[in-house]
Protein backbone atom coordinates (compact mmCIF):
# COMPACT_ATOMS: atom_id res chain seq x y z
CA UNK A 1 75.53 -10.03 18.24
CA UNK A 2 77.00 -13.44 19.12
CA UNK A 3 76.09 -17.00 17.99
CA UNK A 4 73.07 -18.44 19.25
CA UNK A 5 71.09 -14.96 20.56
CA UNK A 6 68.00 -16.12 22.73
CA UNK A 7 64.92 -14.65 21.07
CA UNK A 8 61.22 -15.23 22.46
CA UNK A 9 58.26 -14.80 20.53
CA UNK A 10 55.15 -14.23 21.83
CA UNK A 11 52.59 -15.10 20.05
CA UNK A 12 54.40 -17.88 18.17
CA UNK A 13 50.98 -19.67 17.01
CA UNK A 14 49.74 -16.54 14.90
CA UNK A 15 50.31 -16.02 11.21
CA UNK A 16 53.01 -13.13 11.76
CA UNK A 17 54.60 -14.65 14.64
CA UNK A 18 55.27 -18.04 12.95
CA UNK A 19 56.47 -16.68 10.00
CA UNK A 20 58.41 -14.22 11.96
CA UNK A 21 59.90 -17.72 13.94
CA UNK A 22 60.44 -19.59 10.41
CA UNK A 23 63.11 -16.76 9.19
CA UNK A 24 64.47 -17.24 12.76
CA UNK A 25 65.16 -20.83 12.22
CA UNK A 26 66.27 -20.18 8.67
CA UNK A 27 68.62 -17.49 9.75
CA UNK A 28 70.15 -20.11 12.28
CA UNK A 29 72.10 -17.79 14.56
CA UNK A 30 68.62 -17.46 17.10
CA UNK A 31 67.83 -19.62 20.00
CA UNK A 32 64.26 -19.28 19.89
CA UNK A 33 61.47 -19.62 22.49
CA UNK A 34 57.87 -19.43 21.51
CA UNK A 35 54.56 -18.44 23.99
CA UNK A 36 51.25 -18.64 22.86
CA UNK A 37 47.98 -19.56 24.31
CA UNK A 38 46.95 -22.29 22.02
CA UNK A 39 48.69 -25.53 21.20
CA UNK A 40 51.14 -25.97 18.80
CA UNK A 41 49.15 -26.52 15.31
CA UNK A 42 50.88 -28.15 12.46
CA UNK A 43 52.85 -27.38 9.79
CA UNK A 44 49.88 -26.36 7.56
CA UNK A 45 49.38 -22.97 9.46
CA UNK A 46 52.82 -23.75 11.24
CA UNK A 47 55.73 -23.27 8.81
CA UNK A 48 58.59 -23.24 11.18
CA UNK A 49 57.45 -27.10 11.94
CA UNK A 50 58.90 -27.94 9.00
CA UNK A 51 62.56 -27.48 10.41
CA UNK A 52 62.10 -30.24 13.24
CA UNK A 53 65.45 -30.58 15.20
CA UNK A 54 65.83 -26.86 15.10
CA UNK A 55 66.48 -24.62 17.97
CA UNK A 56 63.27 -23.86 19.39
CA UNK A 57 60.94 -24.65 22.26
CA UNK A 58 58.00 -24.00 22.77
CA UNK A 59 55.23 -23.05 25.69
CA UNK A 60 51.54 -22.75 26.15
CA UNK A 61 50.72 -20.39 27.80
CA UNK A 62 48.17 -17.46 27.77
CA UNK A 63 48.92 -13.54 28.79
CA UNK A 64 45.68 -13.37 30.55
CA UNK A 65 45.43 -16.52 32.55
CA UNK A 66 49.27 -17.44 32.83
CA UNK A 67 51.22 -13.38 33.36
CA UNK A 68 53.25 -14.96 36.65
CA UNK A 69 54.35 -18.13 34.69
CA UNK A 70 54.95 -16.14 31.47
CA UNK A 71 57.34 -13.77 33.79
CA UNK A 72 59.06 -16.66 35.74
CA UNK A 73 59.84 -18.25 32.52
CA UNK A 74 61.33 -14.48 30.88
CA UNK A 75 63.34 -14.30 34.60
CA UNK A 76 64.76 -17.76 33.57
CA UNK A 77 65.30 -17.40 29.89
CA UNK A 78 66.86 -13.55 30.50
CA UNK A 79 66.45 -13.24 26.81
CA UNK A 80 68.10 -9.62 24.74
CA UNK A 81 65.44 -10.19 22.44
CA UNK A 82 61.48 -10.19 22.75
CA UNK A 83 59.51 -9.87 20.07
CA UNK A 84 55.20 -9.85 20.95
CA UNK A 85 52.71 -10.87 18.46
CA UNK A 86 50.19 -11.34 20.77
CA UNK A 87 46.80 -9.81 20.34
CA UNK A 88 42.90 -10.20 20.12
CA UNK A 89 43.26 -8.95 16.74
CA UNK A 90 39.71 -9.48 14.78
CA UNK A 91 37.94 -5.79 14.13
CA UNK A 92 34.31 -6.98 13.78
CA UNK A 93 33.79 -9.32 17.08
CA UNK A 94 35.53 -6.56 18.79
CA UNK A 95 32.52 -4.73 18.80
CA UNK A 96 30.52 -7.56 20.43
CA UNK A 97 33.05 -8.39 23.61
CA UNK A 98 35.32 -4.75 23.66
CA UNK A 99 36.36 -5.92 27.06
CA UNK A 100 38.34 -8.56 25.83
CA UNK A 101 40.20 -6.93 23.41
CA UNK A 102 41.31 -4.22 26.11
CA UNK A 103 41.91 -7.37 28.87
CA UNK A 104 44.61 -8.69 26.01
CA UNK A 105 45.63 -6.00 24.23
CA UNK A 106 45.69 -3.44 27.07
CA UNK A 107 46.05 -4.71 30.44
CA UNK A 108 48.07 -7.80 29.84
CA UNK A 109 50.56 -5.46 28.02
CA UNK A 110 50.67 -2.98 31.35
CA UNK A 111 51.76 -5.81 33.70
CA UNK A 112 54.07 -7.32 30.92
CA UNK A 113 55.88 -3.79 30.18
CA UNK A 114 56.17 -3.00 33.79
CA UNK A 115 57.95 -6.14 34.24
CA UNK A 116 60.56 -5.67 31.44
CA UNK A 117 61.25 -2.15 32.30
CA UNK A 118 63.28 -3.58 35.21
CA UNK A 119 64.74 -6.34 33.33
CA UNK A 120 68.73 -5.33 32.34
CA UNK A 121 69.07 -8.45 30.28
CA UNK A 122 66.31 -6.70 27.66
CA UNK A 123 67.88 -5.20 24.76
CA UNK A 124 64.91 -4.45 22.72
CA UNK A 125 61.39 -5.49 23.19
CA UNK A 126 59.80 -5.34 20.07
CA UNK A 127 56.08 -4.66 19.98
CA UNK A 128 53.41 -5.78 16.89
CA UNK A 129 50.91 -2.87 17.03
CA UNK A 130 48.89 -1.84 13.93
CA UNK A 131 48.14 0.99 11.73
CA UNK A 132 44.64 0.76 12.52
CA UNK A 133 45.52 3.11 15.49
CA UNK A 134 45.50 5.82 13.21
CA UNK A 135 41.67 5.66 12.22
CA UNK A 136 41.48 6.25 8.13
CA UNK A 137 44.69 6.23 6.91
CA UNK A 138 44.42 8.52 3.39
CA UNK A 139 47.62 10.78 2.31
CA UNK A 140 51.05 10.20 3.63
CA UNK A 141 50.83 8.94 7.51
CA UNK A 142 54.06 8.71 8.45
CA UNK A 143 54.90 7.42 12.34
CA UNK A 144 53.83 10.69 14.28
CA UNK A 145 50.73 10.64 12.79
CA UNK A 146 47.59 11.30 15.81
CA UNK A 147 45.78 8.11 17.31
CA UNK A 148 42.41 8.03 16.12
CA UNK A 149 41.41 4.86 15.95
CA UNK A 150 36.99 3.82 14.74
CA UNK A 151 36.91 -0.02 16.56
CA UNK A 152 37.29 -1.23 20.09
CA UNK A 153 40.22 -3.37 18.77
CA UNK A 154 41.86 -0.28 17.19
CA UNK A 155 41.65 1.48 20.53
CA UNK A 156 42.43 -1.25 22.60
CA UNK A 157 45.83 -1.92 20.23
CA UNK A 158 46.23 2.55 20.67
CA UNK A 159 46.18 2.13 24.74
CA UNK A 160 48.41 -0.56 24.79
CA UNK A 161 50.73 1.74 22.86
CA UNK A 162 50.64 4.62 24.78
CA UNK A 163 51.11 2.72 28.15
CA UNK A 164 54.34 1.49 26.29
CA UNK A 165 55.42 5.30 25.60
CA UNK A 166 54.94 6.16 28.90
CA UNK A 167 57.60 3.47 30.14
CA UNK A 168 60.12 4.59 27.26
CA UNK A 169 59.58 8.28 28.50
CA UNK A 170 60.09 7.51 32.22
CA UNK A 171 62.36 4.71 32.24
CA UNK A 172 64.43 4.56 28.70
CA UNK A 173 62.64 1.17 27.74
CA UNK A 174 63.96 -0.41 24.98
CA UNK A 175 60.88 -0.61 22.63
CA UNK A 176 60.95 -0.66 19.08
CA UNK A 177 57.37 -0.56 17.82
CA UNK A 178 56.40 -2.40 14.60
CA UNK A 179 52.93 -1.07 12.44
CA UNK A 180 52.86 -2.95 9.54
CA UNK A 181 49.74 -3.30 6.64
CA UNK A 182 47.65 -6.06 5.36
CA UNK A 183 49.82 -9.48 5.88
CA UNK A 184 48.80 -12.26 3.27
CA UNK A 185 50.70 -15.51 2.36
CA UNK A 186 50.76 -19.12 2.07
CA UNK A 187 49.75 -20.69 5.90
CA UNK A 188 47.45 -17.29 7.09
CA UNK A 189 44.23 -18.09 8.53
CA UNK A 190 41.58 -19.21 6.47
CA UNK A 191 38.90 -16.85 7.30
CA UNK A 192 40.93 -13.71 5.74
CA UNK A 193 40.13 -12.45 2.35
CA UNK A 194 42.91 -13.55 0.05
CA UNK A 195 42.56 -17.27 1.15
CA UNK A 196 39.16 -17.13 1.46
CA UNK A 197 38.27 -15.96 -1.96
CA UNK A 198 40.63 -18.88 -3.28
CA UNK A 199 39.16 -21.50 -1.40
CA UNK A 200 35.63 -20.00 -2.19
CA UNK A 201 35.96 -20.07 -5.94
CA UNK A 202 37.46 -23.48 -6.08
CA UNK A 203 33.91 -24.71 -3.68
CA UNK A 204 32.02 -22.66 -6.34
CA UNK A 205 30.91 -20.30 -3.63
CA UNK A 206 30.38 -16.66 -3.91
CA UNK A 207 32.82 -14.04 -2.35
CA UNK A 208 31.20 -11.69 -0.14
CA UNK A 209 32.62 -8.14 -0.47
CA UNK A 210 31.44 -5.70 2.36
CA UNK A 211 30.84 -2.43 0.67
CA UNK A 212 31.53 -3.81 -2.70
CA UNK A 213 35.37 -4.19 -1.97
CA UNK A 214 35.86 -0.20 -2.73
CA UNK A 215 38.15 -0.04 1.17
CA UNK A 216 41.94 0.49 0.06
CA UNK A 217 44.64 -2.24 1.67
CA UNK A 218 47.72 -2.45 1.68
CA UNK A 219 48.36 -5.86 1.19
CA UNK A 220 52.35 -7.18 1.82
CA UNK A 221 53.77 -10.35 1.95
CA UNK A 222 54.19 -11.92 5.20
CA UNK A 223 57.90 -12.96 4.64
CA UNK A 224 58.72 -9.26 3.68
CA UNK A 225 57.47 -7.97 7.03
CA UNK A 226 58.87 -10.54 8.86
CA UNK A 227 62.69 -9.26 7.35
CA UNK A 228 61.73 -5.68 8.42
CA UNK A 229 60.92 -6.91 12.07
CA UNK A 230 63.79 -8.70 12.40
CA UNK A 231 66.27 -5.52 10.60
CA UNK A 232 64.33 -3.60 13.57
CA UNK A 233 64.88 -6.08 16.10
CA UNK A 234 68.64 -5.77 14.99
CA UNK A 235 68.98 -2.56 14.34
CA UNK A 236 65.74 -0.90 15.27
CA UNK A 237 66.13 2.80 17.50
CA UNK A 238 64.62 2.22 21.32
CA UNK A 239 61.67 4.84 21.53
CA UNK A 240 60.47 4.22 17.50
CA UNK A 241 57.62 3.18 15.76
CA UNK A 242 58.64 1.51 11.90
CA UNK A 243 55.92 1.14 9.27
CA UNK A 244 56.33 -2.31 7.29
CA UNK A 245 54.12 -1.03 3.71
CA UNK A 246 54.15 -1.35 0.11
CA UNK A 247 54.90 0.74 -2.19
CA UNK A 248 50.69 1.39 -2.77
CA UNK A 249 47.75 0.48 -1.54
CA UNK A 250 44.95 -1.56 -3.46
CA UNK A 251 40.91 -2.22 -3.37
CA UNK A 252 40.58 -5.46 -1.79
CA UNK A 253 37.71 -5.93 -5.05
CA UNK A 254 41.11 -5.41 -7.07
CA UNK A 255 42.65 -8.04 -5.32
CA UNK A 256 39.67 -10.58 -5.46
CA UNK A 257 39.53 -9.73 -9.32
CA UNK A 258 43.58 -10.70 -9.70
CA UNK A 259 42.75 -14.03 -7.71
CA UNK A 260 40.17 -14.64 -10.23
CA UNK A 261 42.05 -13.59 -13.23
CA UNK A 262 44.63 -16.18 -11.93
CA UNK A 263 41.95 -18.69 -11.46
CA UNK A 264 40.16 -18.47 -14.91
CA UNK A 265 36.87 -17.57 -13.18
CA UNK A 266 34.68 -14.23 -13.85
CA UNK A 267 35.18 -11.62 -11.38
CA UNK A 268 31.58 -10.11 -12.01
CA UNK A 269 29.73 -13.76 -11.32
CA UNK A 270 32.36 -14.73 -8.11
CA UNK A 271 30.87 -12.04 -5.72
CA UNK A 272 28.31 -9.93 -4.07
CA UNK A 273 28.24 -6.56 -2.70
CA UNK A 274 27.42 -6.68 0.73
CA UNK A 275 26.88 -4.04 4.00
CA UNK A 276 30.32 -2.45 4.96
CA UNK A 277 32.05 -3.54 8.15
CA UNK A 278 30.95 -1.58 11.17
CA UNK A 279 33.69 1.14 11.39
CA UNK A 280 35.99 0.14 8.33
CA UNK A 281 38.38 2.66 7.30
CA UNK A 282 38.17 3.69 3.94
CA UNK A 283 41.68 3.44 3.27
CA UNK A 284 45.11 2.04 5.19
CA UNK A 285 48.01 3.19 3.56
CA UNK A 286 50.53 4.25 5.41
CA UNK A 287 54.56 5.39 5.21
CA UNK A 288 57.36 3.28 5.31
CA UNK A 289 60.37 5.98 4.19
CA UNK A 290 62.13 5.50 8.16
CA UNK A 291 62.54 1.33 7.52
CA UNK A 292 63.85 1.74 4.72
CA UNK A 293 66.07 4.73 4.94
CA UNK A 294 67.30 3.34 8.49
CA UNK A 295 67.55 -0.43 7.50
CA UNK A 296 67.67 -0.51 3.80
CA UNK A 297 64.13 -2.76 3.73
CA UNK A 298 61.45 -2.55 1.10
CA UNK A 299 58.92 -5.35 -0.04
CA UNK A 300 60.92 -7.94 -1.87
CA UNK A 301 57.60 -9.96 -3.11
CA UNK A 302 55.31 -8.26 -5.78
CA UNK A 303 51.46 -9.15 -5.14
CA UNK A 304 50.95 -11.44 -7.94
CA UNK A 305 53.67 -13.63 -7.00
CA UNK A 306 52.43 -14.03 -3.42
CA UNK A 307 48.76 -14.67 -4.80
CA UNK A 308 50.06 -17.63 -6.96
CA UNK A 309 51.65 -18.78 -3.87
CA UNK A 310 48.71 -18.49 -1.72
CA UNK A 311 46.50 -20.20 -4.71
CA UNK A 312 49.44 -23.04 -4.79
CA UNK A 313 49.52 -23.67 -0.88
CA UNK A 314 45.58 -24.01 -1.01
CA UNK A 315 45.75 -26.67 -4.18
CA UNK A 316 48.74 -28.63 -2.67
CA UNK A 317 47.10 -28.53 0.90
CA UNK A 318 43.41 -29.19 -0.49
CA UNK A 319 42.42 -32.31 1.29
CA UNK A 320 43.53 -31.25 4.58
CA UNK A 321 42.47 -27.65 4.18
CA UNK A 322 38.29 -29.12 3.25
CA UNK A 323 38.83 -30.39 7.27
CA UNK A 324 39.36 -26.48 8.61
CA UNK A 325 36.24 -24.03 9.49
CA UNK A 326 36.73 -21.44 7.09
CA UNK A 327 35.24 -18.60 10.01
CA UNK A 328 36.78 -16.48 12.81
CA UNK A 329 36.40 -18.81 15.65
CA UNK A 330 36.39 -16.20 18.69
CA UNK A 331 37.94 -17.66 21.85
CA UNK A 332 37.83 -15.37 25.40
């Protein structure tokens, strides 16, 4: 691979995909194009903004509403490299507007894949999908596991998949697919768990956990996912699916107690059991052996560590953090 390899992102505005750009940046051999459908936030959820002057550009523009500007602007670029973070990705408000999920994370991938399976200048298209395909994810699910997914999103992230397949089997398509577990880290969106339950002790609020927190995660740092999805951008086999996973999975009331711990509050008087989320899985622990047999990856970042980074990036950030909503904001 040459100096300078053009690289687009789509996606670029969402936790994983602006992490994913950061390392990018960092790397500095990438030329680096980013698509998403909202504008450019700053550096607070944004850490690639940090490295102003670097080799990126960016473009709004949304896989529903903009497809023939999105593909005009691929034609032009001709990148090797595509890497897609794009997706309605929330599990709860899924159930509420299904149809929206399957417009983004179904149809919009159809018409993009068809495209690209006539482009020559495409290496590797490298797709974010999820394990939540897979439905409850208890024992050893390894990459052939069956689709079975419980939520509208899960399904609508499984068709988009297997319309994918069907272009690899027909037309040797160059995708490398990408499941990877529970992301966390410094600059992820506020509603989620980890920075949640920070934000909610320091406000003296109490911690919801649906179901009593008794679900299993498998909670990795965002930085070590991003360095498997670039190996399998690199290096990554056309026609296979990688799982990005730690070496366990955890309770997510485990992880609220180590925030806690780390905080110097009491675990017991912090939360409340609540309902459990309409079609949560009771675990999501999945495989990894193929990454890291094929690209020598495994999670660099041990969960404490990222927690007292997340807890850090909250306290240094805490002025202009009280000026964010700290809910899902669900936008059509």
């Amino acid at each position: 691979m040459g100096s300078a390899a053009r690289v687009v992102v789509i996606g670029s505005n969402s936790f994983s995909g602006s992490d994913f750009i950061d390392l990018l940046l960092e790397d500095g051999r990438y030329e680096v194009t980013g698509i998403s459908r909202s504008p450019e936030k700053d550096a607070l959820f944004l850490p690639y903004r940090r490295r102003r002057g670097a080799n990126f550009t960016f473009h709004q523009l949304d896989l529903n509403r903009d497809m023939a500007r999105i593909l005009s602007l691929l034609e032009e670029i001709r990148p090797p490299y595509i890497v897609n973070f794009a997706a309605q990705s929330e599990v709860a408000p899924s159930w509420e507007h299904p149809e929206q999920w399957f417009r983004t994370n179904g149809v919009a991938i159809a018409e993009l894949g068809n495209f690209l399976r006539r482009c020559d200048w495409l290496d590797r298209y490298v797709h974010i999908s999820s394990p939540e395909v897979y439905g409850d994810c208890r024992g050893t699910v390894r990459e052939d596991a069956p689709l079975n997914p419980s939520t509208p999103y899960a399904a609508s992230k499984a068709a988009g998949d297997l319309m994918l397949f069907t272009l690899v089997k027909n037309f040797d398509f160059p995708l490398v697919m990408i499941r990877a577990t529970n992301v966390y880290g410094a600059h992820q969106q506020l509603f989620k768990i980890i920075p949640r339950a920070v934000i909610y002790l320091k406000l003296g609020r109490t911690i919801e956990l649906h179901g009593g927190g008794r679900a299993v995660k498998s909670y990795i740092h965002i930085r070590d996912v991003s360095r498997g999805e670039l190996a399998a951008m690199r290096q990554g086999r056309p026609g296979r699916i990688y799982h990005l996973s730690p070496d366990r999975g955890v309770a997510v009331r485990d992880v609220v107690r180590k925030i806690c711990e780390k905080m110097g509050s009491d675990f017991d008087a912090a939360v409340r059991t609540v309902g459990e989320r309409l079609g949560q899985d009771a675990a999501y622990v999945i495989d990894s052996t193929r990454a890291r047999t094929e690209f020598g990856w495994r999670p660099e970042i041990p969960l404490d560590q990222g927690l007292a980074d997340v807890i850090a990036w909250i306290e240094e950030n805490g002025e202009r953090i009280a000026e964010e909503s700290l809910e899902y904001e669900y936008v059509p």
